[in-house]
C-alpha atoms as a PDB file:
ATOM      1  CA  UNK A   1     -76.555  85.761  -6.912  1.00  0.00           C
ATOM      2  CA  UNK A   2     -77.495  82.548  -7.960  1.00  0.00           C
ATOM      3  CA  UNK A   3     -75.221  81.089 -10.916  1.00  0.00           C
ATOM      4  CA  UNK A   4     -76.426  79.844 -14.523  1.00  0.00           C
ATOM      5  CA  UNK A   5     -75.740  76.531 -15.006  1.00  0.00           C
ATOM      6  CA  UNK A   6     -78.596  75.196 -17.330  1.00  0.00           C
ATOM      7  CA  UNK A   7     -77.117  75.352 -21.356  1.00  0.00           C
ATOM      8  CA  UNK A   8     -80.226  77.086 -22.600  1.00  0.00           C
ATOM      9  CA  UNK A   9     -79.942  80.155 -19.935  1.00  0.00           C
ATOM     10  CA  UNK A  10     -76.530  80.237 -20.545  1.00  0.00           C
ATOM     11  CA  UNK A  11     -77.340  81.010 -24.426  1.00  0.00           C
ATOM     12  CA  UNK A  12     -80.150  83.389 -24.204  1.00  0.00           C
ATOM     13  CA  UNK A  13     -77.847  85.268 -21.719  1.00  0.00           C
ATOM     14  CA  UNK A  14     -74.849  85.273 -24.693  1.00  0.00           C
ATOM     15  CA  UNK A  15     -77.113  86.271 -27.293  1.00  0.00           C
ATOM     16  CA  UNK A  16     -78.394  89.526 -24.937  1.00  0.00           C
ATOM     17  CA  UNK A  17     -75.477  90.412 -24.746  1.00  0.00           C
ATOM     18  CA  UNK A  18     -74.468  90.263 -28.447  1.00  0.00           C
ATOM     19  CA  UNK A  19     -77.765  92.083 -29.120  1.00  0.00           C
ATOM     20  CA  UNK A  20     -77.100  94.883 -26.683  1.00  0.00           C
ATOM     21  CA  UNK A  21     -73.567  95.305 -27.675  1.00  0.00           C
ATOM     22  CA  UNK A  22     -75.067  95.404 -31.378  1.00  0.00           C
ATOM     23  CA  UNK A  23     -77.739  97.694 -30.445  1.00  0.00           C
ATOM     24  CA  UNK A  24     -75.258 100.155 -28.926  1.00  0.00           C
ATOM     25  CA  UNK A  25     -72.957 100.152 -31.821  1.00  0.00           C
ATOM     26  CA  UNK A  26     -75.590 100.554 -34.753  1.00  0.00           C
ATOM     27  CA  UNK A  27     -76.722 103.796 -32.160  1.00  0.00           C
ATOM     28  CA  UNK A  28     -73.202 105.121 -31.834  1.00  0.00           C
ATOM     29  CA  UNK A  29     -72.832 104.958 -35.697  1.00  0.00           C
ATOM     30  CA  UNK A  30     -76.630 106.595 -36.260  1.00  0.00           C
ATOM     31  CA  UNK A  31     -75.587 109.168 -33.994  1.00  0.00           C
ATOM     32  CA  UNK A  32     -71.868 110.692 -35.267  1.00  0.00           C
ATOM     33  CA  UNK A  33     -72.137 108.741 -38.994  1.00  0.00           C
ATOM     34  CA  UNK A  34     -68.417 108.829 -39.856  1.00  0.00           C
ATOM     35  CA  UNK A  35     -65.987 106.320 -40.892  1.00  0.00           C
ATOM     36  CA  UNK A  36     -63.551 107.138 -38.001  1.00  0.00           C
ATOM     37  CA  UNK A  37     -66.240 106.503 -35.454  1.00  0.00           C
ATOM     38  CA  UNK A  38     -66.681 103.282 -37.017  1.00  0.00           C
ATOM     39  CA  UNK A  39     -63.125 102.483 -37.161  1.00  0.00           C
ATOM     40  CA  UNK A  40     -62.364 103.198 -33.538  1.00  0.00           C
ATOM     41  CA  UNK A  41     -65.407 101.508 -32.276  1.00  0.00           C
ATOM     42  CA  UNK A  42     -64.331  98.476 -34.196  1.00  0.00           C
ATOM     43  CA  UNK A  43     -60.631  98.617 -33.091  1.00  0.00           C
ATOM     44  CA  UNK A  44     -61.896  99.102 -29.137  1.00  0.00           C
ATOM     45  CA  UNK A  45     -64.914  95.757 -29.507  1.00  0.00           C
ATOM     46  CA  UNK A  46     -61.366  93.792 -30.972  1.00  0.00           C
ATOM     47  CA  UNK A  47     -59.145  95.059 -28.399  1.00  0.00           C
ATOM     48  CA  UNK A  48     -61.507  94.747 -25.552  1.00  0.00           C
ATOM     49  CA  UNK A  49     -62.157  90.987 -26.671  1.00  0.00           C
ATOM     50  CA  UNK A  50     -58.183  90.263 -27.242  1.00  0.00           C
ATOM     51  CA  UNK A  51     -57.713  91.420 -23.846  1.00  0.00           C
ATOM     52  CA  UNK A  52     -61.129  89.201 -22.204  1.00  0.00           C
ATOM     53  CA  UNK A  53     -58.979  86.300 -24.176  1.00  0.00           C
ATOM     54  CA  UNK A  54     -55.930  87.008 -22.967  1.00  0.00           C
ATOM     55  CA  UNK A  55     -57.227  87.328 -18.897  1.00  0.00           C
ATOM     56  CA  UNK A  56     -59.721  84.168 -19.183  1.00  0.00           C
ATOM     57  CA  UNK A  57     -57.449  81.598 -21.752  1.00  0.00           C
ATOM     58  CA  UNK A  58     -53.716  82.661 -22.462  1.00  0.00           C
ATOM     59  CA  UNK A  59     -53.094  83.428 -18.742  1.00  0.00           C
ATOM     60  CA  UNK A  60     -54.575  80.521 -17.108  1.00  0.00           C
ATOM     61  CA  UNK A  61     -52.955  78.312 -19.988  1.00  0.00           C
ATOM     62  CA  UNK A  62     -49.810  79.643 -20.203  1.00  0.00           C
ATOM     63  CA  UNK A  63     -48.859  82.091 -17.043  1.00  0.00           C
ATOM     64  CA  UNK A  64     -50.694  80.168 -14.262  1.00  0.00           C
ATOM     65  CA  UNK A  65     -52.405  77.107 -14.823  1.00  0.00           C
ATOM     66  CA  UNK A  66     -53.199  76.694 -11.311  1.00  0.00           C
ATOM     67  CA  UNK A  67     -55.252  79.733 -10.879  1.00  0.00           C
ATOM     68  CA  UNK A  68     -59.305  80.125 -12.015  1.00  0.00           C
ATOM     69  CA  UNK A  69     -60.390  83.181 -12.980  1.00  0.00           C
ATOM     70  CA  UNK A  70     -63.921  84.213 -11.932  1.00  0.00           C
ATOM     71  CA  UNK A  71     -63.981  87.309 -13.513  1.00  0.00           C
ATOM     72  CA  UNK A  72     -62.419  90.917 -14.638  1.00  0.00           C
ATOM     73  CA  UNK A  73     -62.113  91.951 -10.594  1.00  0.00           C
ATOM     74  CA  UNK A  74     -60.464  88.404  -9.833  1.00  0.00           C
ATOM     75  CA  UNK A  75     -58.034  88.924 -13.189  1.00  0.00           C
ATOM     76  CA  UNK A  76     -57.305  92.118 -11.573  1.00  0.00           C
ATOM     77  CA  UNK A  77     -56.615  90.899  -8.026  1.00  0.00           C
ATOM     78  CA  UNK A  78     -54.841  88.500  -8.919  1.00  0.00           C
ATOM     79  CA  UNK A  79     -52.387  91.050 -11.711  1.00  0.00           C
ATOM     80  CA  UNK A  80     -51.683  93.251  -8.477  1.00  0.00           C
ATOM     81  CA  UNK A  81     -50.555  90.165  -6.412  1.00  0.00           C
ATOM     82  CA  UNK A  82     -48.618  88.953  -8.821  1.00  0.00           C
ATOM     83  CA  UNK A  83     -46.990  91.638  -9.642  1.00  0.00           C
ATOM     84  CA  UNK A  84     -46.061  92.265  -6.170  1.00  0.00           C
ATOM     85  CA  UNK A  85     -44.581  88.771  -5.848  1.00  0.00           C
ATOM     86  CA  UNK A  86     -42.401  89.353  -8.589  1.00  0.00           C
ATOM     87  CA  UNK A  87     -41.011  92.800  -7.727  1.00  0.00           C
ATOM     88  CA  UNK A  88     -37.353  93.371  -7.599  1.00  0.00           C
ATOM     89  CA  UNK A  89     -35.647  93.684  -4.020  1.00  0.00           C
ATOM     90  CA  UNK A  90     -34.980  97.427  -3.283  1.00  0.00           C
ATOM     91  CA  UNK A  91     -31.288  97.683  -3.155  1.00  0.00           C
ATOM     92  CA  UNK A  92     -30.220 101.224  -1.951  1.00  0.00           C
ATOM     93  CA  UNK A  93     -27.180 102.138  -0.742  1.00  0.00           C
END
């Protein structure tokens, strides 16, 4: 797949996706109408974007500035590996 590089692609693309998250929210809240619904959607969009920031900013500025992300999977690999490099030595008896 071919990467967007041009500015204006790069916009209509981030405001489809704003519109479809929209979309799906205002139909989640037609479709069960209560406040909780509303308050755990809104909780999960704010949690879900903490957590984009966190593996796309605060980890490549902070954890490991010489690693790129290229997305969720890479985050993901990259968690695993990093984990494993850090484990403790198994000490048994």
């Amino acid at each position: 797949m071919k990467e967007i590089t041009q500015a204006r692609w790069i916009k209509i693309k981030a405001i489809l996706f704003l519109l479809t998250g929209a979309l799906a929210s205002v139909s989640l809240l037609i479709r069960c109408g209560e406040l909780a619904t509303a308050v755990l959607l809104t909780v999960s969009v704010w949690s879900f974007c903490r957590f984009y920031y966190c593996a796309f900013y605060v980890i490549e500025r902070y954890v490991d500035p010489g690693y790129r992300f290229s997305g969720l999977w890479s985050f993901l690999i990259w968690l695993v590996r990093n984990r494993a490099a850090h484990k403790p030595p198994n000490r048994s008896c």
